[in-house]
Protein backbone atom coordinates (compact mmCIF):
# COMPACT_ATOMS: atom_id res chain seq x y z
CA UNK A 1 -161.44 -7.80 -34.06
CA UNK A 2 -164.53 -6.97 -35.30
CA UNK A 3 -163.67 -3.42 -37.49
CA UNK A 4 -160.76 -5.69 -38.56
CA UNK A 5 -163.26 -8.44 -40.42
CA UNK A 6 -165.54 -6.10 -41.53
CA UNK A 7 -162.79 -4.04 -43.26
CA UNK A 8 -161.01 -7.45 -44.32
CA UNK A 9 -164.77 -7.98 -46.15
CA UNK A 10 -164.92 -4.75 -47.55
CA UNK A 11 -161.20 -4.79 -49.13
CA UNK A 12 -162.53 -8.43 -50.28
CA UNK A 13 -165.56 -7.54 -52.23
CA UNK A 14 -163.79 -4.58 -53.89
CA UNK A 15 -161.70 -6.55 -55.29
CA UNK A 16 -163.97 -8.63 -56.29
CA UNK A 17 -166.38 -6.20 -57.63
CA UNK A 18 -163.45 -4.47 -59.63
CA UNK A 19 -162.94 -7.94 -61.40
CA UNK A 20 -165.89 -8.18 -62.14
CA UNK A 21 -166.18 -4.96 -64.02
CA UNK A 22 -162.68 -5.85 -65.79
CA UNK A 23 -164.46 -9.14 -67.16
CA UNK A 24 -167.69 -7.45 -68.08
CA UNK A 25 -165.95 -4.72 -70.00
CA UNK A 26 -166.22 -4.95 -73.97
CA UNK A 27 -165.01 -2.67 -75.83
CA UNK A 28 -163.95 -1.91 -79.66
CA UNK A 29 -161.29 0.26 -81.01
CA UNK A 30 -162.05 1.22 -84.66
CA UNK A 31 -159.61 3.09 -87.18
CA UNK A 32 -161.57 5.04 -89.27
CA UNK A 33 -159.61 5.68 -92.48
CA UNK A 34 -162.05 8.73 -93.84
CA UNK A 35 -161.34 10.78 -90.90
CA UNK A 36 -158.55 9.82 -89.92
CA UNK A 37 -159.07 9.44 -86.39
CA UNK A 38 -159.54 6.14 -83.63
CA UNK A 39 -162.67 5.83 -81.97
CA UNK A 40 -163.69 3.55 -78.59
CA UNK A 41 -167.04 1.42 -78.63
CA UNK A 42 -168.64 0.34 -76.39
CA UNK A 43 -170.14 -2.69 -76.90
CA UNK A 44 -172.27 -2.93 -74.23
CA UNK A 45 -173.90 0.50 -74.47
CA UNK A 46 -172.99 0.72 -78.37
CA UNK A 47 -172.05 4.19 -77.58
CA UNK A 48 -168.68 6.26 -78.93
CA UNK A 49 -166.81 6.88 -75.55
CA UNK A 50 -163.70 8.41 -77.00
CA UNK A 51 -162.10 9.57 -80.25
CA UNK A 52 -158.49 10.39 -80.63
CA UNK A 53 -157.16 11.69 -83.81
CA UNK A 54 -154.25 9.30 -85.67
CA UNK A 55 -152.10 9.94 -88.15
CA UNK A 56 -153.39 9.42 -91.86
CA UNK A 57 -155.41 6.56 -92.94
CA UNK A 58 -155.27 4.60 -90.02
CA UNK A 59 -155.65 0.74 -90.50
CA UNK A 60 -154.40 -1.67 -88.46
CA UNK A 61 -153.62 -2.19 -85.04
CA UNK A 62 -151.19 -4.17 -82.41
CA UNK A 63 -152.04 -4.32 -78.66
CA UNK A 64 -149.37 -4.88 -76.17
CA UNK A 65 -150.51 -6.95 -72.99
CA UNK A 66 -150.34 -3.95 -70.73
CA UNK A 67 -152.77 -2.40 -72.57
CA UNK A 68 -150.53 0.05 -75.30
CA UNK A 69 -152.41 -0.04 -79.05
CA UNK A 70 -149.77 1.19 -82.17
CA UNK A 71 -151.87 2.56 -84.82
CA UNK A 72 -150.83 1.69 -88.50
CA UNK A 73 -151.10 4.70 -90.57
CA UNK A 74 -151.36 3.68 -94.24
CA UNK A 75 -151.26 7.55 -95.47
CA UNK A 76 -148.20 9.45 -93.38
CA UNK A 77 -144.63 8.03 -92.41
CA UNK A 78 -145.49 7.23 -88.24
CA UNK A 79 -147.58 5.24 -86.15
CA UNK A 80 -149.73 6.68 -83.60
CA UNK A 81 -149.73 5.02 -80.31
CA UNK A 82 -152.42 5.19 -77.74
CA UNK A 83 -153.10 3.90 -74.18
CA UNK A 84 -156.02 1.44 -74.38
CA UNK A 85 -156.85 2.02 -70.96
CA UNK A 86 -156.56 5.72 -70.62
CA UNK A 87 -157.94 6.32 -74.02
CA UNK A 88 -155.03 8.88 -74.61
CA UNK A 89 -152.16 9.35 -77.12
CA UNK A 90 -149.05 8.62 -75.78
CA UNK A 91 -146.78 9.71 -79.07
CA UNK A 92 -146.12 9.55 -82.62
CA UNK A 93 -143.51 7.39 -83.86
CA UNK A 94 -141.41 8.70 -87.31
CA UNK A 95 -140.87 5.78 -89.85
CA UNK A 96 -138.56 5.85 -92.71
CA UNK A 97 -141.56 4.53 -94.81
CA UNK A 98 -144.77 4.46 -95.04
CA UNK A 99 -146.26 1.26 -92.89
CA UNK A 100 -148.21 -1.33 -94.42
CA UNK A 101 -148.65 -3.83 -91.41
CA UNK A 102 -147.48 -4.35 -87.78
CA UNK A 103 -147.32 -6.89 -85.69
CA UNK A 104 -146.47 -7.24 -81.93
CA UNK A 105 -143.82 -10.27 -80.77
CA UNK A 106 -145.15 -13.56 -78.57
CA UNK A 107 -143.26 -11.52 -75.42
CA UNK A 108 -144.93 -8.26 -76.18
CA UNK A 109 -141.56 -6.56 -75.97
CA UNK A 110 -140.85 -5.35 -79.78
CA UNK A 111 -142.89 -4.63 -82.51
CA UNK A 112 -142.67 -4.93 -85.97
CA UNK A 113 -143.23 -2.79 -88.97
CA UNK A 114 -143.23 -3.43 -93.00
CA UNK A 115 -143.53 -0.85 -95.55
CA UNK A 116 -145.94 0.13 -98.66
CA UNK A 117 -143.31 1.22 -100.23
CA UNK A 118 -140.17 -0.04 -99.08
CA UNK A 119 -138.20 -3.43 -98.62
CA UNK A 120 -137.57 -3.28 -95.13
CA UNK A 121 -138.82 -4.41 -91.66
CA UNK A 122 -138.72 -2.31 -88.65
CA UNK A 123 -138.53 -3.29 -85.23
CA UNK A 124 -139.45 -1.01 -82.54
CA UNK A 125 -138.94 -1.74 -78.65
CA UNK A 126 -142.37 -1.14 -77.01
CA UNK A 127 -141.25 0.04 -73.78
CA UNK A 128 -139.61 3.13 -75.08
CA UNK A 129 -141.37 3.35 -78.46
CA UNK A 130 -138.00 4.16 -80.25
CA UNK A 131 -136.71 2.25 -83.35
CA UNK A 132 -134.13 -0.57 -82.24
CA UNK A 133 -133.41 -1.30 -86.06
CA UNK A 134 -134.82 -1.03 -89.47
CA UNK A 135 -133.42 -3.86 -92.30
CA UNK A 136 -133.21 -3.56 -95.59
CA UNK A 137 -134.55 -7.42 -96.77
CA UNK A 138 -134.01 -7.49 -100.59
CA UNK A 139 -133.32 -5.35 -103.67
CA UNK A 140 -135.29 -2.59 -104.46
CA UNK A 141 -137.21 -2.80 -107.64
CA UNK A 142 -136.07 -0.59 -110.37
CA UNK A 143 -139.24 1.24 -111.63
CA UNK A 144 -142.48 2.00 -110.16
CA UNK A 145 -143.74 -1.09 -108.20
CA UNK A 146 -147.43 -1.40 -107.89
CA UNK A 147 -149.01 -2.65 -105.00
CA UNK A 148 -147.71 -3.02 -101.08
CA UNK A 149 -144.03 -4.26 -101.12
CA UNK A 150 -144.45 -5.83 -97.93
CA UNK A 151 -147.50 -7.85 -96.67
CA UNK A 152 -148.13 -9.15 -93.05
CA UNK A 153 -145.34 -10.28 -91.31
CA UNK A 154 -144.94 -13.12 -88.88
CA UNK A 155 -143.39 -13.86 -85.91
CA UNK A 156 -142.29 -17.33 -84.83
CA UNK A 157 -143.77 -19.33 -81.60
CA UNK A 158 -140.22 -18.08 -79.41
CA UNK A 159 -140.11 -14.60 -80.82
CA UNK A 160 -136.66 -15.48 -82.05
CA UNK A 161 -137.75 -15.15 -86.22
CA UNK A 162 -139.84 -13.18 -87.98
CA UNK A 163 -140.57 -14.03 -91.75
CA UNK A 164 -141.47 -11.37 -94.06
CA UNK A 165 -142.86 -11.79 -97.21
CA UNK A 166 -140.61 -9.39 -100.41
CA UNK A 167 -143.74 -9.18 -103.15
CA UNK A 168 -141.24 -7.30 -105.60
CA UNK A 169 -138.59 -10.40 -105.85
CA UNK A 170 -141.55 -13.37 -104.52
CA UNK A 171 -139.87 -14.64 -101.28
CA UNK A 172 -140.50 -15.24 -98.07
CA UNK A 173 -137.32 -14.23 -95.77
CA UNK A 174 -136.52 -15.47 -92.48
CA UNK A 175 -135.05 -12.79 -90.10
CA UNK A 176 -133.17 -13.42 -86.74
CA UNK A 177 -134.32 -10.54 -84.44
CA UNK A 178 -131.49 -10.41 -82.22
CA UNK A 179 -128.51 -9.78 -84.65
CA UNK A 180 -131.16 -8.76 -87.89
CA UNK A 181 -128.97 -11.58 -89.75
CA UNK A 182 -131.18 -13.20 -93.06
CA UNK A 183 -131.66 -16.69 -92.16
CA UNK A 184 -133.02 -17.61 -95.53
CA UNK A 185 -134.57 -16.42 -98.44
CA UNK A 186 -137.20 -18.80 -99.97
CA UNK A 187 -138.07 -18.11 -104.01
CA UNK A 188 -141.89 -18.13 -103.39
CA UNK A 189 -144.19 -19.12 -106.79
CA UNK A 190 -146.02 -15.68 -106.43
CA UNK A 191 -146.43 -13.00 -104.40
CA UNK A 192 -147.61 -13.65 -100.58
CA UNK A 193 -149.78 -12.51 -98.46
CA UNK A 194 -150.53 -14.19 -94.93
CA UNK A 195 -148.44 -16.81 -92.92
CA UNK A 196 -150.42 -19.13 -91.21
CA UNK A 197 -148.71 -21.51 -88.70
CA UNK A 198 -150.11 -25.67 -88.13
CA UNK A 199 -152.01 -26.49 -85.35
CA UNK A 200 -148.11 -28.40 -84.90
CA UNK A 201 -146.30 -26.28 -85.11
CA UNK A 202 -144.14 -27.59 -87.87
CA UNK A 203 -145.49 -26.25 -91.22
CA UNK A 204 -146.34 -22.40 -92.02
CA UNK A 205 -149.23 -22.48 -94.96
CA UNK A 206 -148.45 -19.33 -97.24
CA UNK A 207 -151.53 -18.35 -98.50
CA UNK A 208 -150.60 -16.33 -101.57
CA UNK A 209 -151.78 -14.06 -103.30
CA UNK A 210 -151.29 -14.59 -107.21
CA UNK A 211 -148.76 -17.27 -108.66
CA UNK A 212 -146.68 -17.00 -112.27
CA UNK A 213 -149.48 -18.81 -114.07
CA UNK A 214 -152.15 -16.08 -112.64
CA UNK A 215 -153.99 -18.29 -109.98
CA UNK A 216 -152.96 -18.68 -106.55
CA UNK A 217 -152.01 -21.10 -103.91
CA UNK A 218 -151.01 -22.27 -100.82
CA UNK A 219 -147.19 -22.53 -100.45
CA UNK A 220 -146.24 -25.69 -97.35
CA UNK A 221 -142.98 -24.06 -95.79
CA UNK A 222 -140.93 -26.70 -93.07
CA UNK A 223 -140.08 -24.19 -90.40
CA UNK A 224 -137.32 -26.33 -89.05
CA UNK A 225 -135.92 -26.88 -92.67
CA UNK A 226 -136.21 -23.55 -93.81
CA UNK A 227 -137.69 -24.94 -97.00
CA UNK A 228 -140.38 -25.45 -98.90
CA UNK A 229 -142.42 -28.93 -99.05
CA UNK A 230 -145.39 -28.38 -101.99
CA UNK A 231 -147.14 -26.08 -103.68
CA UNK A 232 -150.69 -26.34 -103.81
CA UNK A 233 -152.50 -24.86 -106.52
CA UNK A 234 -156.34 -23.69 -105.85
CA UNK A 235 -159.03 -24.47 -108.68
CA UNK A 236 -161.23 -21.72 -109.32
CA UNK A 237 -164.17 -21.24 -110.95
CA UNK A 238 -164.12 -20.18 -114.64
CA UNK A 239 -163.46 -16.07 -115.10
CA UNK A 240 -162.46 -15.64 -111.43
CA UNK A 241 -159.20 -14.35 -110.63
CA UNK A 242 -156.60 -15.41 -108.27
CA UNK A 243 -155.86 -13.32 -104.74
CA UNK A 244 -155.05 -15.38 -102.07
CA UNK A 245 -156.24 -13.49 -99.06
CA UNK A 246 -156.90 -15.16 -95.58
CA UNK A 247 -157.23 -19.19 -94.15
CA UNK A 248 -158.10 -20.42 -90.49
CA UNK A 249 -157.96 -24.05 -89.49
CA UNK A 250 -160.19 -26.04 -87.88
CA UNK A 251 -160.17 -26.78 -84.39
CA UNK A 252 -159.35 -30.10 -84.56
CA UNK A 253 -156.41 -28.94 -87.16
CA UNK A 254 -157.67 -31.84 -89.87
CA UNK A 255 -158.87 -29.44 -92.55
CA UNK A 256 -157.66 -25.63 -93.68
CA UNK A 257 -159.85 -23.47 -95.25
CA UNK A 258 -158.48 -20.96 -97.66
CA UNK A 259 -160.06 -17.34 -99.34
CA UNK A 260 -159.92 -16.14 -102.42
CA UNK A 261 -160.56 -12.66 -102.51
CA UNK A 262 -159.72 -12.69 -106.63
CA UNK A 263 -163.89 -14.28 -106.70
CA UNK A 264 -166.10 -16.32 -104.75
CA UNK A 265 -163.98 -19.47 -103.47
CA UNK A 266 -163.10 -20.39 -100.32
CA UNK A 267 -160.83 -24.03 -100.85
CA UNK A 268 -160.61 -26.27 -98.55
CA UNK A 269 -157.60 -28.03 -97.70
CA UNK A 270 -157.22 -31.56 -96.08
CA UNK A 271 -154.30 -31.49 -93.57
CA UNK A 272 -153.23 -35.06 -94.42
CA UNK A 273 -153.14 -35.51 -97.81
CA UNK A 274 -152.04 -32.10 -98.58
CA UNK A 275 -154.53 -31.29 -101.46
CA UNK A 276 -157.59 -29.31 -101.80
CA UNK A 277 -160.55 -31.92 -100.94
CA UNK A 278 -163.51 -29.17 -101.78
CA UNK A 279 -164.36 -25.88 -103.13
CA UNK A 280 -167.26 -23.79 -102.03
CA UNK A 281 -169.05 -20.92 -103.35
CA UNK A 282 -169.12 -17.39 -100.35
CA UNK A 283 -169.49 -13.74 -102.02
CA UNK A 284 -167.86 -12.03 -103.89
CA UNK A 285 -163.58 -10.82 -102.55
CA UNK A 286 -164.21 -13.64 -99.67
CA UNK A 287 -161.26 -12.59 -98.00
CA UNK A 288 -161.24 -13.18 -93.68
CA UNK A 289 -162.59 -16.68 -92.60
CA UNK A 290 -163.51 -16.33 -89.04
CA UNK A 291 -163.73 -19.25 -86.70
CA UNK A 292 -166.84 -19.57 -84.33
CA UNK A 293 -166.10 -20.03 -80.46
CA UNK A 294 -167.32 -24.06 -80.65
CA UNK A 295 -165.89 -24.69 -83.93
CA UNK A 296 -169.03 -25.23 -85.83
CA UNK A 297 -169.01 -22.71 -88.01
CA UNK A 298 -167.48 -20.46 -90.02
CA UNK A 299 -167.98 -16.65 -90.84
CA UNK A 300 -166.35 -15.28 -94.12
CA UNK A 301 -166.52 -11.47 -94.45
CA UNK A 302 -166.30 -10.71 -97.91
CA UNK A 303 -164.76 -7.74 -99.42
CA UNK A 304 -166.92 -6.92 -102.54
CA UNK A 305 -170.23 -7.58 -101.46
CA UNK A 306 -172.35 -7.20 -98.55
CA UNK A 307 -173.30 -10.38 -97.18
CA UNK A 308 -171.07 -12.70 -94.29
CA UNK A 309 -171.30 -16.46 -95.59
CA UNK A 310 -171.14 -18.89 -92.74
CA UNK A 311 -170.01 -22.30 -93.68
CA UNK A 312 -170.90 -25.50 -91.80
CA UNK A 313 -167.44 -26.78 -90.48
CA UNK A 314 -168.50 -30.68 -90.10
CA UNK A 315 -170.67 -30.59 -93.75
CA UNK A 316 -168.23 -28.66 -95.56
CA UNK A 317 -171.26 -26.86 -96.81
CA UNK A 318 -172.33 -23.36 -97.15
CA UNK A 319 -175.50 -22.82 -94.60
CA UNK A 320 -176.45 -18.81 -95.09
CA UNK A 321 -175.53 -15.97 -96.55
CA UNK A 322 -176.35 -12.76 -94.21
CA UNK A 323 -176.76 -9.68 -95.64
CA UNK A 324 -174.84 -6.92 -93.71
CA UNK A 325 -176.30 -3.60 -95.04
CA UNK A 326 -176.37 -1.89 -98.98
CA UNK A 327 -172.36 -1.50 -98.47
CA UNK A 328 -170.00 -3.92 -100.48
CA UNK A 329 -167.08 -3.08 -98.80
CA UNK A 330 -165.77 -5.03 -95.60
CA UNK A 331 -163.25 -4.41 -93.12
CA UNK A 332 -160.51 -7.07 -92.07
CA UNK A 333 -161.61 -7.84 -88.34
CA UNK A 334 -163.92 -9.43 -87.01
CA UNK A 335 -164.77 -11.11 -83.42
CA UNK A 336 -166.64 -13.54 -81.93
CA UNK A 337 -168.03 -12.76 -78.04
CA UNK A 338 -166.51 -15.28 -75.33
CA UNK A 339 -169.86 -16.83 -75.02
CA UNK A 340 -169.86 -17.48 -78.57
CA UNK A 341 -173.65 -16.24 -79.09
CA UNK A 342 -172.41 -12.66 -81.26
CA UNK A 343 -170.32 -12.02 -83.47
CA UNK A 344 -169.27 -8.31 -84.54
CA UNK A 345 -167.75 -7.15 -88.12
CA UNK A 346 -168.18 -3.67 -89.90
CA UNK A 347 -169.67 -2.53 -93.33
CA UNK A 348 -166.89 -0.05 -94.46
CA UNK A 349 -169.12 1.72 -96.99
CA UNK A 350 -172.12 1.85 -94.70
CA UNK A 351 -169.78 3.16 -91.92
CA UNK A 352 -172.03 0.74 -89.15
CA UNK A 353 -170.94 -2.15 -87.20
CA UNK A 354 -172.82 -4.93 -87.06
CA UNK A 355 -173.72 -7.27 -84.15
CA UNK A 356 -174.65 -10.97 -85.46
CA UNK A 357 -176.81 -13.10 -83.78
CA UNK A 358 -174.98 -16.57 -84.24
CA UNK A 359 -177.85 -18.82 -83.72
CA UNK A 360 -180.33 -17.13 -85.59
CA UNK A 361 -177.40 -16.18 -88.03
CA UNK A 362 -179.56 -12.42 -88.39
CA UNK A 363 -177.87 -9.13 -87.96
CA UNK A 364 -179.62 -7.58 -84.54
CA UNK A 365 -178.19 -4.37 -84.15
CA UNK A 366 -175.91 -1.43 -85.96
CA UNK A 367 -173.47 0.80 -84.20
CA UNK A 368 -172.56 4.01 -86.70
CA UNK A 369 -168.75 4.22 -86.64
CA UNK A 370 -166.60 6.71 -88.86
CA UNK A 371 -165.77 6.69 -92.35
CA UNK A 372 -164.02 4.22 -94.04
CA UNK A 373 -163.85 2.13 -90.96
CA UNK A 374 -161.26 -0.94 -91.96
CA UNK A 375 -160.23 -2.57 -88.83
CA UNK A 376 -160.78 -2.78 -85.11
CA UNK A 377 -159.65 -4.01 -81.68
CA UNK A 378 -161.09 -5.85 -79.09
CA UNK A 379 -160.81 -5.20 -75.38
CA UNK A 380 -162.23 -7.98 -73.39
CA UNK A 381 -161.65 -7.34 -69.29
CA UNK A 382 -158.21 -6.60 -68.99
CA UNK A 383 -157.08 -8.71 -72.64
CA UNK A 384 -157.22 -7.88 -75.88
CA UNK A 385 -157.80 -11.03 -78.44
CA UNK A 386 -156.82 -10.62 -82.08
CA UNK A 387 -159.21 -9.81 -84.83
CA UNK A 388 -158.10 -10.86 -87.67
């Protein structure tokens, strides 16, 4: 009886003990473009623990819940996937394009691809890693088109959609997964770059990337509707250019802030009225606004200079710019710890990662990565949160 509770309290804290270095495990997976290769980080050492070559140019990434990471390579037709856990390569994936962005469905079951330089969407079933079906989504331009075709793609709440955005004919089309039927095409005032869903539910905020007239905007689609409500212009300041990059809401889903990566302006956006309230001055390409873990703050990482400009959420104000390193080149992720007290983004030209203090808003430590290093993943326990 005895041997029996004493093993019973072994079994017990083993478990227990293997949670607990699940939870405590941090680590980041960085694509480094220049070499062409995937490296692990750990955060908590700030140590390289594995690197694993990739196809070329490796950007972004998609993690399945189980743990599988696809690799977007942005410089040879395939994706590279990997096994988060195991740190190993599990197979390359042949694509009839070259990818621009991927993106991994609510159920974690397919995955989606869009092209550089082609007008179609992939959709690849993650448990075999083969190609269910690739559709064509609009007509081809005639020439040379400059510039991605394709931006990021979105999935809707049920996994049932996915809307694409066709920058060579400016619309946004709505794609049934299950039969790869067009639900609708939507004649967009420019070309589009991110779809960002209301705290709702109901609306999806286009944040675009240049209009007709040469600004840019952010395009109020009804998802229910299939159409589109208003188009909000953003004011800029004089000489800057429109290129509508990234927005994030606020917590309390009231206000939407909006980046400009053409210049300096990040727009602000009240919920309610539907019209930009405020403008406010970050660096220069502000292009990712990241949200802090209590909502106070946010953190813009800029892609043409080398400071992160955290805004005041409550004041609407802009409260610091840090300076990141000599580098004026930064990549697309970014993450906040659970505990809300670091948060992590990369100089791309300096090849370091940065660890933030958030409430001394001062950089406290730099990790070298590779070259070129554009994106990375997050492994926190046994999840992996998003990044951008």
């Amino acid at each position: 009886m005895r041997k029996t509770a004493v093993l019973l309290t072994v079994l017990i804290w083993c478990l227990f003990a293997d949670h607990v270095v699940h939870a405590a495990q941090l680590l980041a997976y960085v694509t480094n473009e220049g070499d062409d290769n995937l490296i692990v980080v750990d955060l908590s050492t700030e140590k390289v623990v594995k690197t694993l070559p990739t196809g070329k140019t490796p950007h972004a990434l998609a993690f399945t819940k189980n743990g599988k990471v696809y690799v977007n390579n942005r410089g040879s037709r395939d994706l590279t996937v990997i096994d988060a856990n195991k740190f190993e390569i599990i197979k390359t994936i042949p694509l009839p394009a070259i990818s621009m962005l991927i993106a991994v469905s609510p159920h974690w079951k397919t995955l989606a691809v869009v092209y550089k330089d082609a007008l179609k969407v992939s959709f690849i079933d993650t448990a075999t890693d083969t190609i269910i079906k690739t559709i064509p989504i609009g007509k081809e331009p005639d020439g040379i088109f400059k510039g991605a075709m394709i931006k990021h793609p979105y999935w809707s709440k049920d996994g049932g959609y996915i809307y694409v955005s066709d920058n060579v004919n400016n619309t946004i089309v709505k794609i049934a997964v299950a039969t790869g039927e067009i639900k609708s095409t939507l004649s967009m005032p420019g070309s589009n770059h991110y779809l960002h869903p209301s705290k709702d539910g109901k609306l999806l905020y286009a944040v675009n990337e240049t209009t007709k007239e040469g600004g840019t905007s952010i395009t109020l689609i009804d998802v229910d509707k299939d159409r589109i409500v208003k188009n909000i212009p953003i004011p800029l300041e004089a000489g800057e250019k429109g290129l509508g990059h990234h927005g994030v809401f606020t917590k309390d889903g009231k206000y939407f802030f909006s980046c400009n990566e053409g210049g300096t302006t990040v727009a602000v956006l009240d919920v309610d009225k539907q019209e930009i309230t405020k403008t406010l001055k970050a660096g220069m390409g502000a292009g990712h606004p990241a949200m802090a873990i209590d909502g106070k703050y946010i953190f813009v990482i800029q892609h043409k200079d080398n400071i992160v400009t955290v805004i005041d959420v409550d004041k609407q104000e802009v409260v610091k710019d840090i300076h990141v390193g000599k580098g004026k080149k930064q990549a697309h992720a970014s993450y906040f710890t659970p505990d809300g007290k670091f948060f992590y983004m990369i100089n791309a030209e300096d090849n370091i990662m940065n660890k933030i203090d958030v409430a001394t808003m001062e950089v406290v430590s730099g990790i070298p990565v590779g070259k070129t290093a554009m994106f990375f993943g997050i492994k926190e326990g046994q999840d992996f949160p998003g990044t951008e």
